[in-house]
C-alpha atoms as a PDB file:
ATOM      1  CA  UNK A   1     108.743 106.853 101.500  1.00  0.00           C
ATOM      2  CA  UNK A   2     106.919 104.849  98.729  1.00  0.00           C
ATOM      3  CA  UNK A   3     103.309 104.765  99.307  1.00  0.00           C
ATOM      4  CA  UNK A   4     101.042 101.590  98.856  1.00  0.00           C
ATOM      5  CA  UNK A   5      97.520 100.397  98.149  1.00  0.00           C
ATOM      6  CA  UNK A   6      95.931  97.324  98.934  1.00  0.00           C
ATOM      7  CA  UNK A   7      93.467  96.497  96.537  1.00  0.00           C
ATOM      8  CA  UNK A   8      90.822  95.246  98.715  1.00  0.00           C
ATOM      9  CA  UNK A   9      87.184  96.235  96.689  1.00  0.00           C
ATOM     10  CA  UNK A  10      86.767  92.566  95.142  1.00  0.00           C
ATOM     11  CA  UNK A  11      83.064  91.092  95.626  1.00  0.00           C
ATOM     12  CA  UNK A  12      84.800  87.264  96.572  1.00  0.00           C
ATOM     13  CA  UNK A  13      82.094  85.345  94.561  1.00  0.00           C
ATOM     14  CA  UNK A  14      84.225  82.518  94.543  1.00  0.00           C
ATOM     15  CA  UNK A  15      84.496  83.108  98.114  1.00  0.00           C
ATOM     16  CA  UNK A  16      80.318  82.800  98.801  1.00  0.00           C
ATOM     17  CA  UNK A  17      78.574  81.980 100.934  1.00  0.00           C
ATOM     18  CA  UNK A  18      81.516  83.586 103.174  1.00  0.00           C
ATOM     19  CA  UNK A  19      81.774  86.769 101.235  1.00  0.00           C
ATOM     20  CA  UNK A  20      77.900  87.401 101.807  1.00  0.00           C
ATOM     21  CA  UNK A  21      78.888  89.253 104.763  1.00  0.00           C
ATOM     22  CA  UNK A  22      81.934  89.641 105.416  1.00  0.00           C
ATOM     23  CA  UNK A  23      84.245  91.373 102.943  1.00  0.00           C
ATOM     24  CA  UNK A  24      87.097  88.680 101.926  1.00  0.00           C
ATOM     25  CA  UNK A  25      89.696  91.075 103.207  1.00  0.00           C
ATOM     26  CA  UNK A  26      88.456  90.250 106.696  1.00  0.00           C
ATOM     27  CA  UNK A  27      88.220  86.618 106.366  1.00  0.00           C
ATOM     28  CA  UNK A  28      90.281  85.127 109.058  1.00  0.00           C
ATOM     29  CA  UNK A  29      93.043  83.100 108.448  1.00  0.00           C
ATOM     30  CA  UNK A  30      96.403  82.517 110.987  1.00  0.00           C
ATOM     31  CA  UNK A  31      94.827  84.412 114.040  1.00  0.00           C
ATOM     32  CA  UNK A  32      94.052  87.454 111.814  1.00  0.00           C
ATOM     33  CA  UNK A  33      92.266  88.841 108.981  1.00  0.00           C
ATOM     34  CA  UNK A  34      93.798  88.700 105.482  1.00  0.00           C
ATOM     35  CA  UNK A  35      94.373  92.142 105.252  1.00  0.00           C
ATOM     36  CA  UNK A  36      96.226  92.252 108.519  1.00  0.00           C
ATOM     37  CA  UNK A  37      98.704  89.524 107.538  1.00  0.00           C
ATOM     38  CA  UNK A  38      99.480  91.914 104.371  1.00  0.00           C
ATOM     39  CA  UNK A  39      99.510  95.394 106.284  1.00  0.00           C
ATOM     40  CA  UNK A  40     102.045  93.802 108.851  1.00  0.00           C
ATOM     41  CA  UNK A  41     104.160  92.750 106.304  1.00  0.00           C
ATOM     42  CA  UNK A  42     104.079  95.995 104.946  1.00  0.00           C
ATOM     43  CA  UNK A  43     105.090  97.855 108.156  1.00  0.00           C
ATOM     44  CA  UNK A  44     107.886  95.841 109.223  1.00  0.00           C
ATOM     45  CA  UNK A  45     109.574  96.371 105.467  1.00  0.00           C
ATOM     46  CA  UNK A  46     109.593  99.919 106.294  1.00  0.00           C
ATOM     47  CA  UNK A  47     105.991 101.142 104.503  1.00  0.00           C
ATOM     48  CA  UNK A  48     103.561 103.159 106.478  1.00  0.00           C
ATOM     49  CA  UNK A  49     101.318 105.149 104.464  1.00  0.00           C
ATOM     50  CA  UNK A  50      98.909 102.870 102.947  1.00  0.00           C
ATOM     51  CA  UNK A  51      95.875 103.265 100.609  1.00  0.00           C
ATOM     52  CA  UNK A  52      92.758 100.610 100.638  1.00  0.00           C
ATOM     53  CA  UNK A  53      89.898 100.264  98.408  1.00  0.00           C
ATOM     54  CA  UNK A  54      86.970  98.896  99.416  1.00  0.00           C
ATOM     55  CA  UNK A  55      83.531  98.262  97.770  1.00  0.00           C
ATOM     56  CA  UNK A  56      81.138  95.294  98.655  1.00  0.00           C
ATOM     57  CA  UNK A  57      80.871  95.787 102.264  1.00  0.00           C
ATOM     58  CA  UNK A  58      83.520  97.829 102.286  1.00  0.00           C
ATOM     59  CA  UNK A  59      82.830 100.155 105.312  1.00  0.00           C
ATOM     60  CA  UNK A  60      83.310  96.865 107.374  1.00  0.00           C
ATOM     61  CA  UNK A  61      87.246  97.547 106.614  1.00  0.00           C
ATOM     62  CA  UNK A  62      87.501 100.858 107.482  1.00  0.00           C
ATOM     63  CA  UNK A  63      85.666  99.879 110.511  1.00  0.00           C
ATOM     64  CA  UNK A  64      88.126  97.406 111.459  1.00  0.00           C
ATOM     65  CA  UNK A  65      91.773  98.507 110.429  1.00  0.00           C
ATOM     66  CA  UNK A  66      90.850 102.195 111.775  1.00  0.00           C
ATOM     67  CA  UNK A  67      93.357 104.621 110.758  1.00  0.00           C
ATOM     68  CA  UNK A  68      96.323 102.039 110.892  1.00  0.00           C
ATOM     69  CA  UNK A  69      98.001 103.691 114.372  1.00  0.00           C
ATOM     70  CA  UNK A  70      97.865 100.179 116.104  1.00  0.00           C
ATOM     71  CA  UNK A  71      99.212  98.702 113.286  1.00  0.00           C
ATOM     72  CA  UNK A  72     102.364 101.607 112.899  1.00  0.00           C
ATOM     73  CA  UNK A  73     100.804 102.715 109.367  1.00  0.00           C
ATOM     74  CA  UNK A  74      98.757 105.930 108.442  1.00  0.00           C
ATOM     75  CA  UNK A  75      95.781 104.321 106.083  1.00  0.00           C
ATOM     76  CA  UNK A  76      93.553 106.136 103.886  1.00  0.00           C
ATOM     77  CA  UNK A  77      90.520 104.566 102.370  1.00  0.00           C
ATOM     78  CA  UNK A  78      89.441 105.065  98.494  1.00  0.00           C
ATOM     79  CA  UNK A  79      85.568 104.198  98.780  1.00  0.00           C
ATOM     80  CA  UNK A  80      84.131 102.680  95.431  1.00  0.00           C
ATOM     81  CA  UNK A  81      80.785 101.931  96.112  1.00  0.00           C
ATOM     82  CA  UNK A  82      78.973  98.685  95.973  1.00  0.00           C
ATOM     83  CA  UNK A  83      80.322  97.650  92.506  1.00  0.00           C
ATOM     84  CA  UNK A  84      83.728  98.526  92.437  1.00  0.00           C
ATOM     85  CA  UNK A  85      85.622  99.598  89.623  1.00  0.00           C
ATOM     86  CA  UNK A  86      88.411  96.868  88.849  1.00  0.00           C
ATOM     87  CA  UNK A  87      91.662  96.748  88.987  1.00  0.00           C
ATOM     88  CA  UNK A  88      92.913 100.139  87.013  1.00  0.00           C
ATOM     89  CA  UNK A  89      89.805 101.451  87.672  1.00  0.00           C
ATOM     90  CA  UNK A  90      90.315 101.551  91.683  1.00  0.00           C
ATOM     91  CA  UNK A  91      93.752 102.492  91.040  1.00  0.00           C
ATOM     92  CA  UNK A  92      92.835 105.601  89.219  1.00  0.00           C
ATOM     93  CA  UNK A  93      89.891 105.884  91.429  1.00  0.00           C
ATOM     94  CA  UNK A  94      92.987 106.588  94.366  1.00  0.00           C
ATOM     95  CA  UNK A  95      95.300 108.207  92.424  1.00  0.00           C
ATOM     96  CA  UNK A  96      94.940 111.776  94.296  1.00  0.00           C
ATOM     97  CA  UNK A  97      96.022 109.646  97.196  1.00  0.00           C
ATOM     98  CA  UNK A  98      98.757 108.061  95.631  1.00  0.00           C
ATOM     99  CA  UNK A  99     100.814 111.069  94.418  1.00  0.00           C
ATOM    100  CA  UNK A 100     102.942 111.716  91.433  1.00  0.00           C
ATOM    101  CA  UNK A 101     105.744 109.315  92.477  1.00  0.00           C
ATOM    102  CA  UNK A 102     106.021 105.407  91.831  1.00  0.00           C
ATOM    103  CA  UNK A 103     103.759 103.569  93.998  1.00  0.00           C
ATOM    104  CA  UNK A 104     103.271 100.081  95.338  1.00  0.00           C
ATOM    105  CA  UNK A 105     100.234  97.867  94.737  1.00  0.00           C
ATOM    106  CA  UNK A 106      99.615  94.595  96.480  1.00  0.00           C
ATOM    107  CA  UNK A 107      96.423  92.800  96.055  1.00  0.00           C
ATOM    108  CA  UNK A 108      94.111  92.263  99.362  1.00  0.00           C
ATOM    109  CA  UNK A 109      93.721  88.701  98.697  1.00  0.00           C
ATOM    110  CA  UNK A 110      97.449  86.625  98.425  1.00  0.00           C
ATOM    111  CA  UNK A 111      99.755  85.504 100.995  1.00  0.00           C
ATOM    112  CA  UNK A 112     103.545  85.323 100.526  1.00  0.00           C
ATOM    113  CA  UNK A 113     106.672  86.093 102.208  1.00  0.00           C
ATOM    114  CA  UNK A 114     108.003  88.497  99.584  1.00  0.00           C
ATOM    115  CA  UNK A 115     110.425  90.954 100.946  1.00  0.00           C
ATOM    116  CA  UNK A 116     108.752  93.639  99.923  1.00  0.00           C
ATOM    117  CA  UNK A 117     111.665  95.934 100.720  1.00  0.00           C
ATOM    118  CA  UNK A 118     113.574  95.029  97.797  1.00  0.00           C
ATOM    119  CA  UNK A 119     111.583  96.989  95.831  1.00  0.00           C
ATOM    120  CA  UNK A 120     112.356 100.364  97.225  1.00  0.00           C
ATOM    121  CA  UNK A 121     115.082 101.206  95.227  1.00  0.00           C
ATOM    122  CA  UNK A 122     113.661  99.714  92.402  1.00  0.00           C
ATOM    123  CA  UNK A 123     113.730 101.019  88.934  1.00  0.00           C
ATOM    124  CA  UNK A 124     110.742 101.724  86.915  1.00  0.00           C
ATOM    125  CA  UNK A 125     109.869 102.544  83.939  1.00  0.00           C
ATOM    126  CA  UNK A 126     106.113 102.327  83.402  1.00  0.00           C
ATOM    127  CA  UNK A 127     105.471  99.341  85.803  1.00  0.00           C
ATOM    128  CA  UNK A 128     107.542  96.741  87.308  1.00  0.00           C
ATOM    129  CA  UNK A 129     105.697  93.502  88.361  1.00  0.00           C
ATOM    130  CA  UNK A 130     106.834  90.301  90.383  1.00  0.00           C
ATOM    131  CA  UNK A 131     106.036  86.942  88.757  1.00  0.00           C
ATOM    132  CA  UNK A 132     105.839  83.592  90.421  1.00  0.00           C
ATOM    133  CA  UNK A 133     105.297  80.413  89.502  1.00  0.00           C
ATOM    134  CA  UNK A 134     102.549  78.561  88.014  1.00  0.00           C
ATOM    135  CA  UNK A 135     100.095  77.677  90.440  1.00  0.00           C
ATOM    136  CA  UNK A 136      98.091  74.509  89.754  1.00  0.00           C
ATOM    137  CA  UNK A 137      95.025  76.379  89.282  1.00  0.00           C
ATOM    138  CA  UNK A 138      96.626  78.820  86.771  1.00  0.00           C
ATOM    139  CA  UNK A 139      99.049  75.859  84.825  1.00  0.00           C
ATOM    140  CA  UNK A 140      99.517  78.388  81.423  1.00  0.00           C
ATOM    141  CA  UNK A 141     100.749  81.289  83.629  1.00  0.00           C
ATOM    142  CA  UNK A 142     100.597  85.230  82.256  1.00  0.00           C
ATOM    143  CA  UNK A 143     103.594  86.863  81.320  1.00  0.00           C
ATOM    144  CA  UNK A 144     107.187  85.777  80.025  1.00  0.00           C
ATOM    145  CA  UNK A 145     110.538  86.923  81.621  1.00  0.00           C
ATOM    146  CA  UNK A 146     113.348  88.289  79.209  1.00  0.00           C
ATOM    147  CA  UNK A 147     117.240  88.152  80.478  1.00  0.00           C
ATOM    148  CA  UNK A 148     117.410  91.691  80.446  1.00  0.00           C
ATOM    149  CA  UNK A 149     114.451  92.119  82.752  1.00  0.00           C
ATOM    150  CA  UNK A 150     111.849  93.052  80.466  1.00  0.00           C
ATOM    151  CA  UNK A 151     107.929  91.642  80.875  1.00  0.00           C
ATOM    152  CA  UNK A 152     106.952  89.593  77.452  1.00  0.00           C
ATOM    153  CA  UNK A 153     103.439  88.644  76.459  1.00  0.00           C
ATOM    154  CA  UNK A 154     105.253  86.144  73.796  1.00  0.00           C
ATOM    155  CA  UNK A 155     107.171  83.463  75.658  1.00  0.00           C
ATOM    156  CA  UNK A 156     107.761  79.683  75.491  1.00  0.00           C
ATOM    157  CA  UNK A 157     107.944  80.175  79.128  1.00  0.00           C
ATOM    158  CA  UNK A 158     105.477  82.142  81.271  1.00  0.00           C
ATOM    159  CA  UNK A 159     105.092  83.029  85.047  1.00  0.00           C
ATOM    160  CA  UNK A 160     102.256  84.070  86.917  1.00  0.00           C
ATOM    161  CA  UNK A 161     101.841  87.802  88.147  1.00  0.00           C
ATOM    162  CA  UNK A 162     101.889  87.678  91.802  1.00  0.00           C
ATOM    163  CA  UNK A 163      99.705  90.567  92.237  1.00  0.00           C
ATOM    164  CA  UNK A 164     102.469  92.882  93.382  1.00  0.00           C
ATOM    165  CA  UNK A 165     103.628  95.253  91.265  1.00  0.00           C
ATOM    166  CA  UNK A 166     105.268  99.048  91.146  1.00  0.00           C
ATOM    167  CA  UNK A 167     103.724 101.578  88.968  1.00  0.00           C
ATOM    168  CA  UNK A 168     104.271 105.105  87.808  1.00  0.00           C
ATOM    169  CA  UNK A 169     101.286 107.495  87.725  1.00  0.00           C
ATOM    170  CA  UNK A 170     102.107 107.727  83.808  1.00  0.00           C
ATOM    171  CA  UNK A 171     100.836 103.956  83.204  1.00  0.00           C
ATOM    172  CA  UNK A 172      97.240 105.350  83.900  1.00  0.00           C
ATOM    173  CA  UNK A 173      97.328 109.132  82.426  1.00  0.00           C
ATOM    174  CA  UNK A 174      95.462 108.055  79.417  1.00  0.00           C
ATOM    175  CA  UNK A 175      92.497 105.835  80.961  1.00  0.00           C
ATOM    176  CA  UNK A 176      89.236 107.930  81.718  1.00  0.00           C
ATOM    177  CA  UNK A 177      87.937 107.419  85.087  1.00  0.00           C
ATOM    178  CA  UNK A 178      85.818 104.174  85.613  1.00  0.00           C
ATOM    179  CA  UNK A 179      85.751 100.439  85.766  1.00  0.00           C
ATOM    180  CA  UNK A 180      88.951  99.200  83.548  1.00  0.00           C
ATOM    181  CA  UNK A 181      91.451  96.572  84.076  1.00  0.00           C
ATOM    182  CA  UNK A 182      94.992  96.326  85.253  1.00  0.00           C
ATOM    183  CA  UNK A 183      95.510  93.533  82.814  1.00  0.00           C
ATOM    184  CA  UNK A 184      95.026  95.396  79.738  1.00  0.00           C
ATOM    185  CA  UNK A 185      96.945  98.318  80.423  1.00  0.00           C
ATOM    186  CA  UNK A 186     100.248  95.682  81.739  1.00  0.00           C
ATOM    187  CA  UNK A 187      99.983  94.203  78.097  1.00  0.00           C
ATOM    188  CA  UNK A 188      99.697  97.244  75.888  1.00  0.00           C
ATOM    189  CA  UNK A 189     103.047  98.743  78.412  1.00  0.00           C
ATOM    190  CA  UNK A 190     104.472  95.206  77.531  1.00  0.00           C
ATOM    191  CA  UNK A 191     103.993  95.448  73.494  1.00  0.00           C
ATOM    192  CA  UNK A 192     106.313  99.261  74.270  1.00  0.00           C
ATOM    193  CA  UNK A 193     108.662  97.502  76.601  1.00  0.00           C
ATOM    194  CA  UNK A 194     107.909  99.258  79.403  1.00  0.00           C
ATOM    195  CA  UNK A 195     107.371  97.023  81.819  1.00  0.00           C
ATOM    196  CA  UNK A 196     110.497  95.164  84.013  1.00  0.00           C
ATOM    197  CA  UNK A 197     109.702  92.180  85.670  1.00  0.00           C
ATOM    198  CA  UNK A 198     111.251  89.930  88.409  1.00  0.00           C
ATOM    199  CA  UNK A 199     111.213  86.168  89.326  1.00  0.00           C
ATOM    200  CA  UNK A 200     109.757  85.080  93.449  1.00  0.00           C
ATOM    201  CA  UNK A 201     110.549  81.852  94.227  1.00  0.00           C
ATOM    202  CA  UNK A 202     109.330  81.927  97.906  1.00  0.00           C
ATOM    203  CA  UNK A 203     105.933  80.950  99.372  1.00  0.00           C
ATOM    204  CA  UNK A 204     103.000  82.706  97.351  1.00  0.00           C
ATOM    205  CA  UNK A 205      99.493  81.880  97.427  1.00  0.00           C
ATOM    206  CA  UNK A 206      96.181  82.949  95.911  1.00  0.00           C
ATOM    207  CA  UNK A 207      93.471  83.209  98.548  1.00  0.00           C
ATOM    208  CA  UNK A 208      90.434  82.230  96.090  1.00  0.00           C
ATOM    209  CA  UNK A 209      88.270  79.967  96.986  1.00  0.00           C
ATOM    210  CA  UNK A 210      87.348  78.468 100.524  1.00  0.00           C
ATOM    211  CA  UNK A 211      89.441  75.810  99.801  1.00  0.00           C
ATOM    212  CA  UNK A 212      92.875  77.700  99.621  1.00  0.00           C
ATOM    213  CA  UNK A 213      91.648  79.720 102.635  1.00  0.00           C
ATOM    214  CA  UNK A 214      91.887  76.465 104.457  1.00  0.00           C
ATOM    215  CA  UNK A 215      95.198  75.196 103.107  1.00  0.00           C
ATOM    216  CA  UNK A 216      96.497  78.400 104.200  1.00  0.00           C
ATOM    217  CA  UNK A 217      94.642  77.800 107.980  1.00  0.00           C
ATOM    218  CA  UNK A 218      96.267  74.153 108.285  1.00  0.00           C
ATOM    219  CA  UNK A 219     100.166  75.929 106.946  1.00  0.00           C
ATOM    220  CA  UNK A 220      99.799  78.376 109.675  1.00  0.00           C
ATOM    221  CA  UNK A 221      99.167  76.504 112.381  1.00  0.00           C
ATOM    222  CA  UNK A 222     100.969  73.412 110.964  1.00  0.00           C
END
């Protein structure tokens, strides 16, 4: 079975004065913490080993979620310190968790109803990332869609990456351990065509600010 990491070792500035001391995976939001929304989604599509980074407060986490048994999943924790290491740094940071097979990465901080079980049989090259649309706070989106699947950084059109994505181990054999970027890597596997891509036209949101966090409160209990 495909393994998966939750990226869960952002510091949440935009998220302060809540962030100060709680990490914003364990803000709560629908009855339970954001990370727990994301975990049970990730259970009931049929994925139980999962990987979670943590920095800023990140024992807090590990604390909470325990070794995943009430939640059906086996977790293991990849521990970056206070600062954290970004993106593809965390990522590489876990990557003698992850294996040498394509693995899943969510980050800590959306909600969505994604199916995330379409992806298991899913193709990959070098990556293959879900794109949504534009949010109002992101109006210019990221990446472009070709009809034959492929991930553009040139497009009259342009989505926004969702923040879930496949990858194979290969995408990160050349980065040296450290803080780096997911970002960078995505476009330099986009300018080799090397990336696939897919369209989500369901409910997807960006937990950034306090603001969302309570548009998200008043949906679920709407």
């Amino acid at each position: 079975m495909m393994k998966v990491m939750i990226l869960a070792a952002g510091r949440g500035e935009r998220m302060r004065p809540l962030t100060d001391v709680t990490p914003k995976p364990l803000l709560p939001v629908g009855g339970k913490t954001i990370i727990e929304h994301t975990l049970i989604q990730l259970v009931s599509s049929g994925f139980k080993e999962i990987i979670i980074n943590h920095a800023h407060l990140g024992q807090q986490i590990e604390d909470y979620l325990g070794d995943g048994q009430r939640y059906g999943a086996t977790i293991q924790y990849s521990p970056e310190g206070e600062q954290g290491l970004e993106t593809a740094g965390g990522i590489i940071n876990a990557l003698p968790l992850l294996g040498n097979e394509v693995f899943m990465v969510v980050n800590g901080d959306i909600a969505t109803n994604f199916p995330f079980e379409t992806l298991l049989n899913q193709p990959v090259d070098l990556a293959h990332i879900v794109l949504v649309d534009n949010p109002l706070h992101h109006e210019h989106g990221d990446f472009g869609l070709e009809s034959n699947g492929q991930v553009t950084l040139n497009s009259a059109e342009k989505f926004t990456f969702s923040g879930i994505g496949l990858y194979h181990p290969d995408l990160f054999k050349a980065i040296p351990s450290g803080s780096s970027k997911l970002g960078s890597l995505l476009r330099q596997a986009m300018s080799e065509q090397r990336v696939s891509g897919q369209t989500f036209s369901g409910f997807w949101m960006d937990i950034g600010t306090p603001e969302r966090l309570e548009v998200l409160n008043r949906l679920y209990y709407s």
